[in-house]
Every structure is written in C-alpha cells, then in structure tokens.
Protein backbone atom coordinates (compact mmCIF):
# COMPACT_ATOMS: atom_id res chain seq x y z
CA UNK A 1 24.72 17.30 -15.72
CA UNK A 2 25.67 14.31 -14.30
CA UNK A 3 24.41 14.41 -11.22
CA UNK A 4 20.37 15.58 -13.12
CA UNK A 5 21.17 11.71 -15.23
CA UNK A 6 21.62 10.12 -12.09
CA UNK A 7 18.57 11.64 -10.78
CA UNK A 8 16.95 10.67 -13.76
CA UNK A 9 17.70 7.52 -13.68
CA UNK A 10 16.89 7.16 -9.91
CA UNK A 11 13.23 8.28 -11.23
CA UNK A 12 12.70 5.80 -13.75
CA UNK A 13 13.44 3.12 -11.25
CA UNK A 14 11.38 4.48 -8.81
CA UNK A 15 11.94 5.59 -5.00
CA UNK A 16 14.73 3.59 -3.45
CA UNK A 17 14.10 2.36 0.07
CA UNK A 18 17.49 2.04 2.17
CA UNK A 19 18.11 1.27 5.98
CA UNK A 20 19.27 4.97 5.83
CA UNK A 21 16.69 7.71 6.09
CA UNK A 22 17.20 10.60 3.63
CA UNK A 23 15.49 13.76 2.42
CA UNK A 24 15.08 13.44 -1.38
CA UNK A 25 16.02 16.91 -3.06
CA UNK A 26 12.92 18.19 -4.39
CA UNK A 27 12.33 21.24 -5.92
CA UNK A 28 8.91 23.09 -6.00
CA UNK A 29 6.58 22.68 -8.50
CA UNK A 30 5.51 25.66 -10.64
CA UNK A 31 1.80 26.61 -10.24
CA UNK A 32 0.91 25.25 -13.58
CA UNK A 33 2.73 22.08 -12.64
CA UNK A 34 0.87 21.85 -9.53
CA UNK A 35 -2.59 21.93 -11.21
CA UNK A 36 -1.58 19.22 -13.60
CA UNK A 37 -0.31 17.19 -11.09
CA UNK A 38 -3.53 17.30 -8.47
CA UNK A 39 -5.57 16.69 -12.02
CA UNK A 40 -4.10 13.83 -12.29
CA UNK A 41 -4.04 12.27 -9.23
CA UNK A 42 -7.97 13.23 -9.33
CA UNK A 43 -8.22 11.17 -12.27
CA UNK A 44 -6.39 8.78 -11.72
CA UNK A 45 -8.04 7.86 -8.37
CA UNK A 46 -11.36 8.10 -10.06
CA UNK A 47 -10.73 5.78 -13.22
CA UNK A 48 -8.63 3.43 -10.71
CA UNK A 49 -12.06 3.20 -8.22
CA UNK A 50 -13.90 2.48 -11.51
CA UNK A 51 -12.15 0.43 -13.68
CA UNK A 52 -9.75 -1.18 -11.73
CA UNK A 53 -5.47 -0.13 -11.39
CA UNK A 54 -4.87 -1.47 -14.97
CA UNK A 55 -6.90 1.39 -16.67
CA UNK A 56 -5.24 3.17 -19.52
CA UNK A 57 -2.86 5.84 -18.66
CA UNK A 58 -3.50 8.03 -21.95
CA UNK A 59 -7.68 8.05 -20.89
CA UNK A 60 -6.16 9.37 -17.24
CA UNK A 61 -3.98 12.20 -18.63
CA UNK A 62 -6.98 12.39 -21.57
CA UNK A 63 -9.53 12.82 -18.65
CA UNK A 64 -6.95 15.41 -16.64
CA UNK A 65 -6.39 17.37 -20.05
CA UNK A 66 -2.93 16.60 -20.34
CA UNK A 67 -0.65 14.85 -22.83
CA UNK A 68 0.62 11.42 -21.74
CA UNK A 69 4.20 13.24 -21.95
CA UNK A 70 2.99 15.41 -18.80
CA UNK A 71 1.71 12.49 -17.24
CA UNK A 72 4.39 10.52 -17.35
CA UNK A 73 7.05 13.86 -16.78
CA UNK A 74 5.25 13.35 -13.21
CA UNK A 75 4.82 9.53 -12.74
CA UNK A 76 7.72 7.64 -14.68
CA UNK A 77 5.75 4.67 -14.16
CA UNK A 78 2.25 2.73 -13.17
CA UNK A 79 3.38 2.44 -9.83
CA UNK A 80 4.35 5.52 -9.28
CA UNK A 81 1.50 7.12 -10.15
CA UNK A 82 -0.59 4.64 -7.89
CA UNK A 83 1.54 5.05 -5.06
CA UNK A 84 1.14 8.79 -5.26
CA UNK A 85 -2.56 8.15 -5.58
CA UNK A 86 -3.15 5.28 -2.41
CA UNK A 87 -0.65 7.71 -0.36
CA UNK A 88 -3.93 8.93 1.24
CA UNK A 89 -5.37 5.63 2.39
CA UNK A 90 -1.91 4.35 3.58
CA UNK A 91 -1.13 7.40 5.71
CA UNK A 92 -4.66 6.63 7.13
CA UNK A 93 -4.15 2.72 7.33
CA UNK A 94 -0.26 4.07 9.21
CA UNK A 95 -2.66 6.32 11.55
CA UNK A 96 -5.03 3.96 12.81
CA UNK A 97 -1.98 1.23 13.74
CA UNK A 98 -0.47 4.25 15.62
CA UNK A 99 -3.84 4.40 17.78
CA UNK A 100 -4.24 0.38 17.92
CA UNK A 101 -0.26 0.33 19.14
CA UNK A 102 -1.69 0.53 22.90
CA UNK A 103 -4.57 -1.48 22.63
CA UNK A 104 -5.50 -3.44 26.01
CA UNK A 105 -5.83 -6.53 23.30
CA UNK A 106 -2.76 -6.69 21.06
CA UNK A 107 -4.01 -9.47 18.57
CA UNK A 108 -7.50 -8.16 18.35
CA UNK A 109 -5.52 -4.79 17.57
CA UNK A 110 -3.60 -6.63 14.93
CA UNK A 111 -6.83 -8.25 13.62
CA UNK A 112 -8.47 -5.06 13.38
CA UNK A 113 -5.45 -3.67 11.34
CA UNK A 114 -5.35 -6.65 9.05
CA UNK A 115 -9.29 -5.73 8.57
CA UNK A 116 -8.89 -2.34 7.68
CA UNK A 117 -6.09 -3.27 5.34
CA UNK A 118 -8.56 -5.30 3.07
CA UNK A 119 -11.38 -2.53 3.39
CA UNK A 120 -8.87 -0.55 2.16
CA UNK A 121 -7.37 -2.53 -0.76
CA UNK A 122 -10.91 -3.57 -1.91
CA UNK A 123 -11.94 -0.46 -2.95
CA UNK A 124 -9.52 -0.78 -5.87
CA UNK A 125 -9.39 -3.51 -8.01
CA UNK A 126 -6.09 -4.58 -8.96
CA UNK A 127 -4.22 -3.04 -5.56
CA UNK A 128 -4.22 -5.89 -4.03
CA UNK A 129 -1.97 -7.63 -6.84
CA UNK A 130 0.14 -4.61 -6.90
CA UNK A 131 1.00 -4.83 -3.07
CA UNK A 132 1.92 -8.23 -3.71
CA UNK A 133 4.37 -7.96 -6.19
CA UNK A 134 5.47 -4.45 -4.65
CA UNK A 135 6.53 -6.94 -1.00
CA UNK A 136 8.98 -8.18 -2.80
CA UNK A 137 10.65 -5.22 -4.59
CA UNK A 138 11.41 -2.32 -2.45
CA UNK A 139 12.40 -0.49 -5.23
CA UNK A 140 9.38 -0.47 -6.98
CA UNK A 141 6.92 2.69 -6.79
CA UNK A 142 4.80 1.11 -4.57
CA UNK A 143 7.20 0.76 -2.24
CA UNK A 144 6.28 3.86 -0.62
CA UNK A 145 3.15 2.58 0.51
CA UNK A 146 4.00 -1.18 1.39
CA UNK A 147 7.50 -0.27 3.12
CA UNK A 148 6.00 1.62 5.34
CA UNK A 149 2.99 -0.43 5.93
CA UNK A 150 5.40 -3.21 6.52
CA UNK A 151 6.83 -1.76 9.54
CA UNK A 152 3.33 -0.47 11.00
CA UNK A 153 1.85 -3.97 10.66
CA UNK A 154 5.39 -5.56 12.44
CA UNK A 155 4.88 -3.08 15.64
CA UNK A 156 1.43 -4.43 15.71
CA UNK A 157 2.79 -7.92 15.05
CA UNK A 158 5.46 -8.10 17.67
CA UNK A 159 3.38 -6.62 20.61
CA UNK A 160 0.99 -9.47 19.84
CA UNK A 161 3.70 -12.46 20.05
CA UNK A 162 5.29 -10.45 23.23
CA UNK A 163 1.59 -11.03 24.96
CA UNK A 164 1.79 -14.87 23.54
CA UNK A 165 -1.36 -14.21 21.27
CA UNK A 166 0.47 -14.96 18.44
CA UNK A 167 3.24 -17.58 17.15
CA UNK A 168 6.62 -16.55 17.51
CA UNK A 169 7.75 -17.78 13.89
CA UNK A 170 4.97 -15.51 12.17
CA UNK A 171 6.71 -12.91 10.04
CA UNK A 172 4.89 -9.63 9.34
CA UNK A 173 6.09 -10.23 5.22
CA UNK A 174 4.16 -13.59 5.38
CA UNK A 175 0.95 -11.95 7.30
CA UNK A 176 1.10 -8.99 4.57
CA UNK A 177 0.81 -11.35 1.84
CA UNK A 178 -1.82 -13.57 3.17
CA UNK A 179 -3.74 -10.30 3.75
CA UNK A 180 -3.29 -9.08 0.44
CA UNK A 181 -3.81 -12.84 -0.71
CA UNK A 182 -7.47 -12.36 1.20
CA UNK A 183 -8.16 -9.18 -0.56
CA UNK A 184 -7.20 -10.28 -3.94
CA UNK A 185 -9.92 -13.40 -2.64
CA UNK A 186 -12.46 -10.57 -1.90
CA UNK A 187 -12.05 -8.72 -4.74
CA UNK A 188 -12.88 -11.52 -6.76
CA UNK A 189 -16.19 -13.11 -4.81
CA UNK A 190 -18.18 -9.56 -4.53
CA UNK A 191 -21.30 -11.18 -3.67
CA UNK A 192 -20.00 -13.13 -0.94
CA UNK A 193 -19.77 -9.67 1.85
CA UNK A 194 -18.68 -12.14 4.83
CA UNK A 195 -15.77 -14.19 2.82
CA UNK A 196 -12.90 -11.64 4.41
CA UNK A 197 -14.16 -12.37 8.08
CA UNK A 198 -14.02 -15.70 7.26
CA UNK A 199 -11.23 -16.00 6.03
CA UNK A 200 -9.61 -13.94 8.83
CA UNK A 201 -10.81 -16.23 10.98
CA UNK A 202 -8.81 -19.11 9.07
CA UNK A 203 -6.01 -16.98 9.50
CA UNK A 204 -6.07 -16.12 12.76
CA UNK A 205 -6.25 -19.49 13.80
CA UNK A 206 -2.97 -20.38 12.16
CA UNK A 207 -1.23 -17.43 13.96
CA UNK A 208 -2.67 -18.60 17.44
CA UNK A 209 -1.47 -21.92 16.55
CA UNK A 210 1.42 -23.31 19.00
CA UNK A 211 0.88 -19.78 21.26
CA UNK A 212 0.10 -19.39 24.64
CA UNK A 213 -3.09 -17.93 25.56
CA UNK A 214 -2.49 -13.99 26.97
C-alpha cells in the first residue's frame, strides 16, 4: 500500500526527470482503458488545435464520452495530458535534429531546428507559454517533451560553437526560450507570415556575435 501512495503521489506531481535513466513500472492498460485513453488524446488534440491549450477539460472528456473522473484517472493534470498529446510532434521535432546532427553546415542545421520548433509550437495556441514555464520545472508534465528537446537542441548547439558559427557563452536553455519567446510572438501577429524569419534573423545575429566565421 505504501509503495501504490508513493506512486500516487509521484503521478500527481507529474514525471520526474533525474540524471539517472529509469524504466517507470507500468502496467498494461485494459482494452476499455485503452479506448478511453486514445479518445482522449483525439480530443484533446483536436479542441487544443482549435481553441487553444487552455480549453476546458470537462468539454474534452465531454467530447471523448467520458467523465472528467476518467479523464483525469489518466492525466492527473493539464500538462500531462498535453504532454501526452504533443508527444507526437516532439518525437518528430527529436527525429529531424537526429538527421540535421551531420549537417555539412552546423548553424544553418541549428537554424533549421529552431524553425521547425516554431512551426511546430504555432499550431497550438498556448504551447508556446507552456514550454516556457515547463524550462524551468523539470518536474512538470511537460517535461517530457522540453527535457528531451533540451538535449536535442544542445547537440545541435554545441556542434555549431565547435565550428565557431556560434558564441561560446550561448546556452541551449537561453536559445529554447527565445525560440519559444518567438513563437509566443507568432502566435500572436497571425497576419504577419514572415515575423518568425525575421525575427530569426535578429536572433541569429546575436548568436554569431563575437564568433569566428567557420
């Protein structure tokens, strides 16, 4: 019994992110489970592309034709049911800095990452707020996605400073929230398309600053 409390507790809080890998202990869902669960990530990923990450959580498990109880039996929290539904885009977003990590180029392949970040974050409104406050809590249920994301975008980060493309004292915590600070920019200016290249642009000036050229 106590062990199921601690567990419990553990859930509430969210996953906990440690310099030591482990395999959570997680027991297979019942078929009925299962269907609820993939309902309401459906749902959720739906009303969150519509209305924005801040949409009520009793229309989601409403819309998946659930009780909230079920709902929240699955996802203790807001941000654990959004990381479980942006888990898709971030294992994409953890793909494509896996092919950029021997690019001839290594800022442009950083630059290119950075871009697809805020394609990515756009298409929700509010993610890019959540990543932001999720940075600085790696206990939070985001943390799944940014944690990872974090150490993705530092490999990227790192191979540009070893080429000199990049200044030395640029952190990749620092260039995650100036990306997200871009989206959140994006997000609100929709009719201005070319603000997020422009803004890149800024940016990547202020990494180049005191580097070498490659």
């Amino acid at each position: 019994m106590g062990t199921e409390t601690a567990g419990q507790r553990e859930s509430a809080r969210g996953p906990v992110v440690s310099g030591t890998a482990r395999t959570p202990d997680v027991r297979p869902m019942r078929a009925d489970a299962r269907r609820n669960y993939e309902r309401l990530l459906s749902e959720a990923r739906t009303a969150f592309t519509e209305h924005g990450t801040d949409t009520s959580l009793e229309d989601i498990a409403r819309r998946a034709g659930v009780g909230i109880g079920t709902l929240y039996r699955h996802f203790p929290n807001r941000t654990a049911l959004m990381g479980a539904v942006f888990q898709g885009e971030v294992d994409a977003l953890l793909a494509h800095a896996r092919e950029l990590a021997d690019a001839p180029q290594p800022c442009a392949a950083l630059v290119e990452w950075l871009r697809a970040i805020i394609t990515h974050a756009s298409t929700y409104r509010g993610l890019s707020r959540a990543l932001m406050t999720a940075s600085a809590d790696d206990s939070s249920g985001m943390a799944r996605c940014s944690v990872p994301m974090r150490e993705a975008g530092d490999a990227l980060l790192t191979r540009a400073q070893q080429a000199g493309a990049v200044r030395p004292d640029v952190s990749i915590s620092d260039l995650m929230q100036l990306t997200n600070g871009i989206s959140l920019a994006v997000e609100e200016s929709p009719d201005d398309p070319q603000l997020a290249d422009r803004l890149l642009t800024l940016t990547l000036s202020g990494l180049k600053g005191g580097a070498r050229k490659p």
